[in-house]
C-alpha atoms as a PDB file:
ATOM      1  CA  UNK A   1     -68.147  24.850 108.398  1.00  0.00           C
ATOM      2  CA  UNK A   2     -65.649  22.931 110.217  1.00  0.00           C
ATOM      3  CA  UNK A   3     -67.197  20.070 110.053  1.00  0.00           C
ATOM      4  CA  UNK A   4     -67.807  20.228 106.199  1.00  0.00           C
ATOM      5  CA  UNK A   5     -64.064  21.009 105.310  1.00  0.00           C
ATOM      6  CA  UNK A   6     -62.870  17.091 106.168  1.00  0.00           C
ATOM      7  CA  UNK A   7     -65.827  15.924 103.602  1.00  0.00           C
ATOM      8  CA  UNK A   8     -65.292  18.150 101.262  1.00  0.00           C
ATOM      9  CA  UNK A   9     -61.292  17.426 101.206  1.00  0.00           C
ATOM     10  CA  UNK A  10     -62.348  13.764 100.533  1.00  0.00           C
ATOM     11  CA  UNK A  11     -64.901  14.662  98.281  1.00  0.00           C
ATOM     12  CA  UNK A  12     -61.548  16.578  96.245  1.00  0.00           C
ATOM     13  CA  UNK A  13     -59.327  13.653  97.217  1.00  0.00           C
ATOM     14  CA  UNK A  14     -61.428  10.832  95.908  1.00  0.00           C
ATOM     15  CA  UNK A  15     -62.108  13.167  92.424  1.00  0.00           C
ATOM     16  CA  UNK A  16     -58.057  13.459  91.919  1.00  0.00           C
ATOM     17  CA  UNK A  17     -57.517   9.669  92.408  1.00  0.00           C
ATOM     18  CA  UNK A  18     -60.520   8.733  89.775  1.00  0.00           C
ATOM     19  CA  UNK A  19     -59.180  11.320  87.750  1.00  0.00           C
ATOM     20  CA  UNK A  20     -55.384  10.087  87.971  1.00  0.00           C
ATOM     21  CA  UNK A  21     -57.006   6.638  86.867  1.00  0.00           C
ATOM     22  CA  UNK A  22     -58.894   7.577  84.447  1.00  0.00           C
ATOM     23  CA  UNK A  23     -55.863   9.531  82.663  1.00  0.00           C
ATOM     24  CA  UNK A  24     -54.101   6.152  82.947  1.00  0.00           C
ATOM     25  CA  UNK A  25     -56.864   3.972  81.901  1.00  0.00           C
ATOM     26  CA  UNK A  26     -57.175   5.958  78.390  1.00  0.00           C
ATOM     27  CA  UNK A  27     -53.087   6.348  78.320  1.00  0.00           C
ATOM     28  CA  UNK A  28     -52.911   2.398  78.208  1.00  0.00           C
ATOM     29  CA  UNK A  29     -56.198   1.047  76.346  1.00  0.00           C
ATOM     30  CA  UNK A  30     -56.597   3.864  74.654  1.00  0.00           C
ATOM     31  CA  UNK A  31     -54.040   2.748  71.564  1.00  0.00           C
ATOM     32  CA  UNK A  32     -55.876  -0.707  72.107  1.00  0.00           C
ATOM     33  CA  UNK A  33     -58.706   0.739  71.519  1.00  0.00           C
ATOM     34  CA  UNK A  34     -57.573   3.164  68.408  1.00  0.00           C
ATOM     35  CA  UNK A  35     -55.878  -0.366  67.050  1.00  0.00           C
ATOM     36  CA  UNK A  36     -58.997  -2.392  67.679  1.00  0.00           C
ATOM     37  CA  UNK A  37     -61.314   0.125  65.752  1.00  0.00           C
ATOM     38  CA  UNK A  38     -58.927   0.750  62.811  1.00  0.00           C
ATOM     39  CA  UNK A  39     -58.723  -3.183  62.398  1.00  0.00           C
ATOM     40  CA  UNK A  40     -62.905  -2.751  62.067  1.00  0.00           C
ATOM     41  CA  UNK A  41     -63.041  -0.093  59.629  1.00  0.00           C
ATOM     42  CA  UNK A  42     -63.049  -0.502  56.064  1.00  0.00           C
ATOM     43  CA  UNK A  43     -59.881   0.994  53.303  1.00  0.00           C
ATOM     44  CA  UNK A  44     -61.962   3.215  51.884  1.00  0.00           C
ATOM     45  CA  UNK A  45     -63.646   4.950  55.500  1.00  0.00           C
ATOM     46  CA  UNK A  46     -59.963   5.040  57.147  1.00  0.00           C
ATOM     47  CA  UNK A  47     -58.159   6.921  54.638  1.00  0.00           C
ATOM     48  CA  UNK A  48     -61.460  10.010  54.580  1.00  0.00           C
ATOM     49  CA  UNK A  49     -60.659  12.913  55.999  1.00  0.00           C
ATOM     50  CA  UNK A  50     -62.346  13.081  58.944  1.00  0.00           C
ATOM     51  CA  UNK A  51     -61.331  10.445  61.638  1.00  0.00           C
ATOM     52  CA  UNK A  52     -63.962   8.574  63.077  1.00  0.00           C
ATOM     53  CA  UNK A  53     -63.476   6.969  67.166  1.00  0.00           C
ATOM     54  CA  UNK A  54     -65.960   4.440  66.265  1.00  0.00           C
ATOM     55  CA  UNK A  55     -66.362   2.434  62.943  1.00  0.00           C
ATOM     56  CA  UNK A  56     -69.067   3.555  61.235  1.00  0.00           C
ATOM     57  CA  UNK A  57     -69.772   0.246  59.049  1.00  0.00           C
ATOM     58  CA  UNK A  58     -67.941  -2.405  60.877  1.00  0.00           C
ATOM     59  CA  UNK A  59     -66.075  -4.738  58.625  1.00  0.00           C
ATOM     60  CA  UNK A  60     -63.603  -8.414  59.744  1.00  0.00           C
ATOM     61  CA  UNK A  61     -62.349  -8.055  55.963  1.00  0.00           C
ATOM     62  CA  UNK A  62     -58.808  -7.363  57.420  1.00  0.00           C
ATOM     63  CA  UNK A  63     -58.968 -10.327  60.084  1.00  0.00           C
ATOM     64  CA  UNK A  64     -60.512 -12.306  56.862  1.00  0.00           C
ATOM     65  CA  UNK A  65     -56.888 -11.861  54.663  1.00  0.00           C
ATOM     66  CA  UNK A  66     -55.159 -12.692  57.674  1.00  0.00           C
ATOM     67  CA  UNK A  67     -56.975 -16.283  58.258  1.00  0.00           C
ATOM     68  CA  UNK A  68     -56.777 -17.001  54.459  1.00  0.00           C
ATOM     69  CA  UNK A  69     -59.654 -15.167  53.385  1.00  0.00           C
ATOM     70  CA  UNK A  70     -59.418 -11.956  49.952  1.00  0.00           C
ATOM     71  CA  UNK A  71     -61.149  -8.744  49.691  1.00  0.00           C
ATOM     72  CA  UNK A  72     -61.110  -5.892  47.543  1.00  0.00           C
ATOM     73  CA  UNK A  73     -59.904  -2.296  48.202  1.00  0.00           C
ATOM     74  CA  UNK A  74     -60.320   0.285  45.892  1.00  0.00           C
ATOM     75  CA  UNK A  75     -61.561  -1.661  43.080  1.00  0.00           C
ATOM     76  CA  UNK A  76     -58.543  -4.629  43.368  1.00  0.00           C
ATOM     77  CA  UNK A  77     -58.322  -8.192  45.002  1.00  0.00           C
ATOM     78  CA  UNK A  78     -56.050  -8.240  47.971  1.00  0.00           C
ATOM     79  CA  UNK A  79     -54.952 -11.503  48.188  1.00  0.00           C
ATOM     80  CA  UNK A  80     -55.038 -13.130  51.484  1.00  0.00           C
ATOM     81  CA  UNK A  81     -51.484 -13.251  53.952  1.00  0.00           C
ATOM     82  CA  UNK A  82     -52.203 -15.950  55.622  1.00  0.00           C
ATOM     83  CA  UNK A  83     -49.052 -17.978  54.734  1.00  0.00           C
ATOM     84  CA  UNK A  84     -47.178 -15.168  56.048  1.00  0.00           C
ATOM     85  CA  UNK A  85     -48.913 -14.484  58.971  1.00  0.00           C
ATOM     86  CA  UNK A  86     -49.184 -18.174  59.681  1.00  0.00           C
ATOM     87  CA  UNK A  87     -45.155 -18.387  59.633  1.00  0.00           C
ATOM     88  CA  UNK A  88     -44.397 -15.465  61.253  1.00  0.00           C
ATOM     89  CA  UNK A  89     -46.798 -16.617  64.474  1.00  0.00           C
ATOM     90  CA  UNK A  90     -45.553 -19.966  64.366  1.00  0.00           C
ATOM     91  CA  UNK A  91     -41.844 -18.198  64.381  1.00  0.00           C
ATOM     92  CA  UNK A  92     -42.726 -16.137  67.558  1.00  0.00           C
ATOM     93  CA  UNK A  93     -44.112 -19.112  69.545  1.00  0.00           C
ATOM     94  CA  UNK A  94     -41.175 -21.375  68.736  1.00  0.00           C
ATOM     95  CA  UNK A  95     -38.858 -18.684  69.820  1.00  0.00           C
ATOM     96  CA  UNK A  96     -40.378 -16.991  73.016  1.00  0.00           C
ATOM     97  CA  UNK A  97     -41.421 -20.328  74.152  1.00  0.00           C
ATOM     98  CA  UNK A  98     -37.838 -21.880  73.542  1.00  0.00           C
ATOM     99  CA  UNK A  99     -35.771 -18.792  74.650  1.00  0.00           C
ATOM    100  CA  UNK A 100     -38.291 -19.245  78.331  1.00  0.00           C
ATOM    101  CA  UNK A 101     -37.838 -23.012  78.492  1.00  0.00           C
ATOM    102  CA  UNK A 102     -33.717 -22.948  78.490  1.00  0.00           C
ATOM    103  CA  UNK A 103     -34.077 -19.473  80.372  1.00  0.00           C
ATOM    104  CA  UNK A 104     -35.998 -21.014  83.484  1.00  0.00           C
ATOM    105  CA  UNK A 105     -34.147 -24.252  83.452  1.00  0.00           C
ATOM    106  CA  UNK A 106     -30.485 -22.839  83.771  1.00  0.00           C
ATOM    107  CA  UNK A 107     -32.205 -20.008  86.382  1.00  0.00           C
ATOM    108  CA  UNK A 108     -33.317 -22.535  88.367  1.00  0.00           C
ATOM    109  CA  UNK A 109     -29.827 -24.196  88.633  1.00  0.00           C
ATOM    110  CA  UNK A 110     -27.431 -21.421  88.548  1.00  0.00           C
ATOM    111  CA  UNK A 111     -29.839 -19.214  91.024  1.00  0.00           C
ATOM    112  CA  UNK A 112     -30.270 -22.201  93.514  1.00  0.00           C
ATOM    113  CA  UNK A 113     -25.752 -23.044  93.003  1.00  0.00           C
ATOM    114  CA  UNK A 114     -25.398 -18.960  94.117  1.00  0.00           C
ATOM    115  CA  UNK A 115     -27.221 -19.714  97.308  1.00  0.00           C
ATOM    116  CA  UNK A 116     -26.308 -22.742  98.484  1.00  0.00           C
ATOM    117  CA  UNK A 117     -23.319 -23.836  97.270  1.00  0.00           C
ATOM    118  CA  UNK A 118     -20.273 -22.153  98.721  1.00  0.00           C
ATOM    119  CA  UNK A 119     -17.314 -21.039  96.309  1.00  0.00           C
ATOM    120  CA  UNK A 120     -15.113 -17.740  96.082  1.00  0.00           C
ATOM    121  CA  UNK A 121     -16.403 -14.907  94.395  1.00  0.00           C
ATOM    122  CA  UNK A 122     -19.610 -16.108  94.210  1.00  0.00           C
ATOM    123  CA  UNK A 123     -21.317 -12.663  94.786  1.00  0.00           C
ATOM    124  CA  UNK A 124     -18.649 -10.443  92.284  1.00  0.00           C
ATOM    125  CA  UNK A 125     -19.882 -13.196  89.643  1.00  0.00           C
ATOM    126  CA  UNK A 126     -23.601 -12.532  90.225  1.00  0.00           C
ATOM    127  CA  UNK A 127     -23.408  -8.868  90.627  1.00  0.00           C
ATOM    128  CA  UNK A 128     -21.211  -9.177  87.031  1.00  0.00           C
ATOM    129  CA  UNK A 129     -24.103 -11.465  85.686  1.00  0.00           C
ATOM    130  CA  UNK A 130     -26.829  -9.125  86.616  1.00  0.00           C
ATOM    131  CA  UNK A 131     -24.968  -5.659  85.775  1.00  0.00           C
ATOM    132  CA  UNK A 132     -25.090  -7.463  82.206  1.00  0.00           C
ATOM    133  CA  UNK A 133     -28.874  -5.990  82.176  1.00  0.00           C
ATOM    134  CA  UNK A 134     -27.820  -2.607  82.137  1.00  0.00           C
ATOM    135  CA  UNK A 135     -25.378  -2.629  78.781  1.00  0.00           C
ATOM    136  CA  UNK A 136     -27.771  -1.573  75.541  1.00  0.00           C
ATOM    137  CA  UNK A 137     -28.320  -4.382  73.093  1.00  0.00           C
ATOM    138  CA  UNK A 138     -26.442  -1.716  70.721  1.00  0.00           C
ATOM    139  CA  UNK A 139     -23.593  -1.984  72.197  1.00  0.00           C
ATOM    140  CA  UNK A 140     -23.078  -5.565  71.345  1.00  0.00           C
ATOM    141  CA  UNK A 141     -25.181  -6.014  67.928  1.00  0.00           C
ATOM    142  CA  UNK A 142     -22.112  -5.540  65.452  1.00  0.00           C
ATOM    143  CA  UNK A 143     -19.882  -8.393  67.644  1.00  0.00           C
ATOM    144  CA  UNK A 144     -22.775 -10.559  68.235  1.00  0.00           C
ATOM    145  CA  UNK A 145     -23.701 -10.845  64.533  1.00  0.00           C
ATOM    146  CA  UNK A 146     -19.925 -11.470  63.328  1.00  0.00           C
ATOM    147  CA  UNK A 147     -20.206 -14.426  65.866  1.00  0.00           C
ATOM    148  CA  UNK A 148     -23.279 -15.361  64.772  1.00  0.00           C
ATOM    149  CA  UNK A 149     -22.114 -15.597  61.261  1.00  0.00           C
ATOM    150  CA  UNK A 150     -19.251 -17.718  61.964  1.00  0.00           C
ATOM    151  CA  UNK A 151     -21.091 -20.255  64.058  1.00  0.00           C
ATOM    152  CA  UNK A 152     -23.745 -20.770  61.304  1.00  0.00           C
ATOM    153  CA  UNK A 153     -26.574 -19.157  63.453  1.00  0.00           C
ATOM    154  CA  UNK A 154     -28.221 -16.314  61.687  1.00  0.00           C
ATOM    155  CA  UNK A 155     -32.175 -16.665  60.270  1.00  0.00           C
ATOM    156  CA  UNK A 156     -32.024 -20.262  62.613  1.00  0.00           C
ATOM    157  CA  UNK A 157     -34.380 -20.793  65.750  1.00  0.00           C
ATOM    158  CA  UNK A 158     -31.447 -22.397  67.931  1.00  0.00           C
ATOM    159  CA  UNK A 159     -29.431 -18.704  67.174  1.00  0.00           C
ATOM    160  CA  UNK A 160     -32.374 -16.337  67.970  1.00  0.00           C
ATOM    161  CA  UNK A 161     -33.513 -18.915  70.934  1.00  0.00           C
ATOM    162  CA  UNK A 162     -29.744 -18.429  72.411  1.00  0.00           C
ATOM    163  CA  UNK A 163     -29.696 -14.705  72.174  1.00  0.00           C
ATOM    164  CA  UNK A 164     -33.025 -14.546  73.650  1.00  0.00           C
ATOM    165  CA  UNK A 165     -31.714 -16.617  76.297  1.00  0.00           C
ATOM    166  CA  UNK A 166     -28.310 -14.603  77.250  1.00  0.00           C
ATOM    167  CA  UNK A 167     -30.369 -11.784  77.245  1.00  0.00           C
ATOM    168  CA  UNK A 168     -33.183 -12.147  79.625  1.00  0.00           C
ATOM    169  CA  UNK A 169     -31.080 -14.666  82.059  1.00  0.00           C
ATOM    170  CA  UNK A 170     -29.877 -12.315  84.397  1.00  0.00           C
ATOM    171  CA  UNK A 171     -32.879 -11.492  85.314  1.00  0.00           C
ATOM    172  CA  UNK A 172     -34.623 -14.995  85.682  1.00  0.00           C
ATOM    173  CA  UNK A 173     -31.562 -15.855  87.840  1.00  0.00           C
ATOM    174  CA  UNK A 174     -31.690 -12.436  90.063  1.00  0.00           C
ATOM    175  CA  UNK A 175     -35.551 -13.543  90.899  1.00  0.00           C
ATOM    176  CA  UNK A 176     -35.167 -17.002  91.511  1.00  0.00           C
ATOM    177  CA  UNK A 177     -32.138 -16.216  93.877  1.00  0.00           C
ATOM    178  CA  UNK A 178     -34.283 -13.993  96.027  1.00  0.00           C
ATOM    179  CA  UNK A 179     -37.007 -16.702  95.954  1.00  0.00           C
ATOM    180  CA  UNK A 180     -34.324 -19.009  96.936  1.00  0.00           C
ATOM    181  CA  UNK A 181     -33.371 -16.896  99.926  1.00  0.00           C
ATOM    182  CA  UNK A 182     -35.970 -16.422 101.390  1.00  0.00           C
ATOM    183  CA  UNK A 183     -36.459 -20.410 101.675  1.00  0.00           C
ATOM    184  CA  UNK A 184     -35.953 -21.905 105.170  1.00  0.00           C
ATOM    185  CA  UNK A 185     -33.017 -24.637 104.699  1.00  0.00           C
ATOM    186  CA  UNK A 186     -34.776 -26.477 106.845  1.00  0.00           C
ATOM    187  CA  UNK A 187     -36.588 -28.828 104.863  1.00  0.00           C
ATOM    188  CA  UNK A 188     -33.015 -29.705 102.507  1.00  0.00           C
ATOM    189  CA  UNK A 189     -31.082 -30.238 105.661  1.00  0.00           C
ATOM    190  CA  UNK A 190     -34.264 -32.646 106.451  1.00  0.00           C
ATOM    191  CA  UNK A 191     -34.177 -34.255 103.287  1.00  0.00           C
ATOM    192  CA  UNK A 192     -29.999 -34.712 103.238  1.00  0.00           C
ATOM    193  CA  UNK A 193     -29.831 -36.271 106.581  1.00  0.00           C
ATOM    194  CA  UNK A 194     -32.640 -39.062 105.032  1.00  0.00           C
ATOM    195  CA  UNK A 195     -29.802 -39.812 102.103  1.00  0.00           C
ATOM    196  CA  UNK A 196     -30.793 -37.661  99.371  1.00  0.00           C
ATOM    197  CA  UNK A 197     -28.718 -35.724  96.919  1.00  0.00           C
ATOM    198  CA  UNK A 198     -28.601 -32.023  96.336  1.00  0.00           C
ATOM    199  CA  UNK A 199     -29.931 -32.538  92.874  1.00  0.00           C
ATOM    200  CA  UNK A 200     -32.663 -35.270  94.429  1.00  0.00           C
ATOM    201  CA  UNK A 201     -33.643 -32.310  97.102  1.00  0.00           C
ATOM    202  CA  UNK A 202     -33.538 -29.513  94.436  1.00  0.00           C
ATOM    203  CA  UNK A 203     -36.062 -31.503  91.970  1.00  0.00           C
ATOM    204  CA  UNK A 204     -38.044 -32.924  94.583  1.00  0.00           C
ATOM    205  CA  UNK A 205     -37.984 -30.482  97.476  1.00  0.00           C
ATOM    206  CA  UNK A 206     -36.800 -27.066  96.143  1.00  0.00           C
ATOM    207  CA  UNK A 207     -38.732 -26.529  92.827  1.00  0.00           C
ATOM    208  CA  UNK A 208     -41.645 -27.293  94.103  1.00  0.00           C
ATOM    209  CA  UNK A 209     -41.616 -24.510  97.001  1.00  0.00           C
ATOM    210  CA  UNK A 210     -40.151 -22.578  94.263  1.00  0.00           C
ATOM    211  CA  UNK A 211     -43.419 -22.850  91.918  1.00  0.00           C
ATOM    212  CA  UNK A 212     -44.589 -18.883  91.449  1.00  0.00           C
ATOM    213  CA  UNK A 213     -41.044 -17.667  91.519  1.00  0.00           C
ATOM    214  CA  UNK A 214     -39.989 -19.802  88.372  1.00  0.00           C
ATOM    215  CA  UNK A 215     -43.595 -19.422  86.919  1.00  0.00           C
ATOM    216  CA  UNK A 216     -42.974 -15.959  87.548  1.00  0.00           C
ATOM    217  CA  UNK A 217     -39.703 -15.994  85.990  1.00  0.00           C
ATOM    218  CA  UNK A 218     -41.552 -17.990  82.836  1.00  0.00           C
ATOM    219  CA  UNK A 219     -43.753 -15.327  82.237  1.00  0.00           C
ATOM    220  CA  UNK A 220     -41.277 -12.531  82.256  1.00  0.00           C
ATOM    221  CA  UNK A 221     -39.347 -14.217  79.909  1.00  0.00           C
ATOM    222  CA  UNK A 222     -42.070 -14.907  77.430  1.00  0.00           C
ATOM    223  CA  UNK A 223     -43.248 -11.299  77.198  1.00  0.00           C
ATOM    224  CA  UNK A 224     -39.902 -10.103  76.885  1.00  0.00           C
ATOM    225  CA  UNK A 225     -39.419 -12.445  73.940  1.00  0.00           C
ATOM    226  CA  UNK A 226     -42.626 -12.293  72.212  1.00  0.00           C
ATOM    227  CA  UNK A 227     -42.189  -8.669  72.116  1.00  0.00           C
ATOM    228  CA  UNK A 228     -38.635  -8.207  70.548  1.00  0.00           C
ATOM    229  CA  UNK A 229     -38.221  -5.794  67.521  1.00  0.00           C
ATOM    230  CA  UNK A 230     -34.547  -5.392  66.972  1.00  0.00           C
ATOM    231  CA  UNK A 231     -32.928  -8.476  67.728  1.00  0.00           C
ATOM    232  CA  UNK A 232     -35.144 -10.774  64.970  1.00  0.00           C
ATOM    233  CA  UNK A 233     -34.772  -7.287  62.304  1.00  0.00           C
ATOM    234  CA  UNK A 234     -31.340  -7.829  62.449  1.00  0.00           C
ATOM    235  CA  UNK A 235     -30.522 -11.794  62.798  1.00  0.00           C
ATOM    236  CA  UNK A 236     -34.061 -13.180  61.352  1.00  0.00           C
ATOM    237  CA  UNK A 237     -34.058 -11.709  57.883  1.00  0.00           C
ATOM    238  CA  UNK A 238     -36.129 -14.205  56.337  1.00  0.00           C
ATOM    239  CA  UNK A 239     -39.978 -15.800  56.690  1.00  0.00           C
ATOM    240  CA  UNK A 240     -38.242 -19.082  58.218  1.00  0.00           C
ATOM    241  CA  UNK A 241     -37.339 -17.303  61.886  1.00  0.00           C
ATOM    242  CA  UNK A 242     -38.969 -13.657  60.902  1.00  0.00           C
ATOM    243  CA  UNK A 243     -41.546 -13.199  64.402  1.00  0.00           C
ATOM    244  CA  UNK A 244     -44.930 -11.255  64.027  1.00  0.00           C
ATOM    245  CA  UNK A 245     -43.130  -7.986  65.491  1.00  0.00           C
ATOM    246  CA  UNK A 246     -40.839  -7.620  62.182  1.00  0.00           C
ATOM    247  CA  UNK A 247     -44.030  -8.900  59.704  1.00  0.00           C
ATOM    248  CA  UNK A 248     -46.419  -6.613  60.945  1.00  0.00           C
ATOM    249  CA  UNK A 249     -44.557  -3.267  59.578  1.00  0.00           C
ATOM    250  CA  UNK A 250     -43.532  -5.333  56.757  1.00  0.00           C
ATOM    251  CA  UNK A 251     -47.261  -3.971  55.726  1.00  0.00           C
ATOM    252  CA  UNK A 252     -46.245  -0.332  54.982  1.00  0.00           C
ATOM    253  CA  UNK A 253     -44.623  -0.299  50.975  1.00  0.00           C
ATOM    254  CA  UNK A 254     -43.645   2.804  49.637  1.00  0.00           C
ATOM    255  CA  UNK A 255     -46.625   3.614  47.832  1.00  0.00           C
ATOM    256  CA  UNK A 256     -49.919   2.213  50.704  1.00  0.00           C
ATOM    257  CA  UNK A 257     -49.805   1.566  54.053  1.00  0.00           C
ATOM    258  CA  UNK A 258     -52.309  -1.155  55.266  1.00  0.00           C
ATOM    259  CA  UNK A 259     -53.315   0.398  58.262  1.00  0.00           C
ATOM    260  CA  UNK A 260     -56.393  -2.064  58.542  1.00  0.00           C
ATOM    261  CA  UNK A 261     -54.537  -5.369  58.099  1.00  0.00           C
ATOM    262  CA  UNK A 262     -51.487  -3.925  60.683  1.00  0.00           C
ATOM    263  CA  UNK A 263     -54.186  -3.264  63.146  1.00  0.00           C
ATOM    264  CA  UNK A 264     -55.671  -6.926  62.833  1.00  0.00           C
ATOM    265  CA  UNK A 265     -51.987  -8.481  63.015  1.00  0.00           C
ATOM    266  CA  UNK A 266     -51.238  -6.277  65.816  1.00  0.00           C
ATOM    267  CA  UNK A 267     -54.467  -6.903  68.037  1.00  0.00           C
ATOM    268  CA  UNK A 268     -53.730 -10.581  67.098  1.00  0.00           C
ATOM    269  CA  UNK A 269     -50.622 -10.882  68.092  1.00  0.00           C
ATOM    270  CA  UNK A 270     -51.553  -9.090  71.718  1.00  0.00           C
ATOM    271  CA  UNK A 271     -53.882 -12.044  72.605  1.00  0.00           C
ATOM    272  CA  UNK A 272     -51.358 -14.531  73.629  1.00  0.00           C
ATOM    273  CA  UNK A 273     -49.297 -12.296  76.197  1.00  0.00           C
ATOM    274  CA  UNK A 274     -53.006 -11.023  77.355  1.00  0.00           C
ATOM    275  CA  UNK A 275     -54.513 -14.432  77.881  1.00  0.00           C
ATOM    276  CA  UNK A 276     -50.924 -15.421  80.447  1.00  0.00           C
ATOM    277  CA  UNK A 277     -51.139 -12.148  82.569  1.00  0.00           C
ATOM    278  CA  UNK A 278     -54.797 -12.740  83.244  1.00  0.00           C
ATOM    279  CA  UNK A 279     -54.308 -16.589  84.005  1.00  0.00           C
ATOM    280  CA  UNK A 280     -50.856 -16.245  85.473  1.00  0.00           C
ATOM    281  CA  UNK A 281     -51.005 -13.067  87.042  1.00  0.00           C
ATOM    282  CA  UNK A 282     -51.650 -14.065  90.556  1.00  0.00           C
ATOM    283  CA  UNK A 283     -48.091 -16.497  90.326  1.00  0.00           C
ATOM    284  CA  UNK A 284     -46.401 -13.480  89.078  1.00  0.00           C
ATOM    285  CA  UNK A 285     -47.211 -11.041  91.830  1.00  0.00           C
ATOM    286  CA  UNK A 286     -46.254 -13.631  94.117  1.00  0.00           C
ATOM    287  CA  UNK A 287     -43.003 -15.101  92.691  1.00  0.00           C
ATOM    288  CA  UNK A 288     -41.667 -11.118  92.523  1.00  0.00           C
ATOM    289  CA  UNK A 289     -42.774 -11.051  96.364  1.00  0.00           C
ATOM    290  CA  UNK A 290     -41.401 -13.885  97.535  1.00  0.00           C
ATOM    291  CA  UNK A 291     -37.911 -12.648  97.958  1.00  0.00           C
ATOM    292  CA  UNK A 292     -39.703 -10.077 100.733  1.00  0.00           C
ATOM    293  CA  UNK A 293     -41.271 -13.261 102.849  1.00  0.00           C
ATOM    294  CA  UNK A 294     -38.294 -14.660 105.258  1.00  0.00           C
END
């Protein structure tokens, strides 16, 4: 009996753990999923009363108004939102790219000037920088549109690029200063005894060491900006900044809610972030664990 117990504690053991994932598996793909099959279904099988988990004649008529195409619900032509859509992507890419461009550039400046360059209150300044994460974007929305106003910014990519930018620069800066730390000063001290300049050694020397910390840095950025919901409601209130986030429940009038065509948009507008985390994932577990190598 003895020697059963161990086995059969493993046995228990091994059951919890596949259990545990499997509760997290459906918790996270499981609204994927529920999106992906909606987006299959036709109008007149998702609004019947009893719910089906898998489409039961499967149908890319939603995906087809999306990419310019027209179908017909309920007897009437639903014209195509292509133009929309179109725009609205186009909007998200021009942002969350910008916002991680200028976001990454200044980190990798200001992060590598906290390190190595030597000037008082250096540290109260970063920890004031970085405590900037925890203060709600609430607090500041009422302020930062008066300013906004006045400078000529609102429903402009430059305005949404900037506030994309202040927000999600502490904590480019925080990572890339821990990458930067735990970089030997070896190789710079090297380089600076040859005759080159800090900014020579930085471009040259630095960056390139500093690769999957500012690609990590990159990809946080992007995901944080592609997915942003309040900021473009409030400051992006037409099609000529409007992102896919504040289209896609531009779908639900008060008399039908296109639950088909916002479950295209939405497994649409998933793709990009999915498609960097599966390429870049291995530079982003290893930029965020740089700062623990020394």
């Amino acid at each position: 009996m003895s020697a059963q117990t161990p086995d059969r504690g493993g046995l228990l053991r091994l059951l919890a753990k596949a259990f545990a994932i499997l509760v997290l598996v459906l918790w996270s793909l499981g609204p994927i999923y529920w999106a992906l099959a909606t987006s299959l279904t036709r109008p007149d099988e998702l609004v019947s009363r009893t719910p089906h988990f898998f489409p039961p004649n499967v149908t890319f008529q939603h995906y087809a108004r999306l990419f310019g195409g027209s179908s017909v619900s309920q007897g009437n032509t639903v014209q195509s939102v292509w133009p929309e859509f179109s725009a609205a992507l186009l909007n998200s890419l021009v942002t969350s790219v910008g916002a991680t461009i200028l976001t990454v550039a200044i980190a990798a400046f200001g992060a590598y000037a906290f390190v190595r360059l030597r000037f008082p209150g250096r540290n109260i300044l970063f920890i004031l920088v970085v405590a900037t994460m925890a203060i709600p974007a609430y607090t500041v929305m009422i302020p930062l549109y008066r300013l906004m106003i006045q400078l000529g910014l609102i429903d402009t990519y430059v305005g949404i690029t900037l506030i994309y930018t202040s927000a999600f620069l502490p904590l480019a800066l925080w990572l890339m200063r821990t990458v930067y730390q735990a970089m030997p000063i070896a190789l710079e001290e090297a380089a600076w005894l040859d005759g080159a300049g800090r900014i020579y050694t930085l471009v040259r020397i630095v960056l390139p060491l500093a690769a999957p910390g500012l690609i990590a840095a990159a990809l946080l950025t992007f995901l944080n900006a592609w997915g942003q919901f309040i900021v473009p409601l409030v400051f992006s209130p037409t099609l000529a900044t409007k992102p896919l986030t504040v289209l896609i429940p531009e779908f639900v009038t008060r008399n039908y809610v296109d639950y088909g065509l916002m479950n295209a948009a939405g497994i649409l507008a998933i793709i990009p972030p999915i498609v960097l985390v599966i390429f870049l994932n291995r530079y982003l577990v290893s930029g965020l664990m740089a700062g623990a190598q020394k």
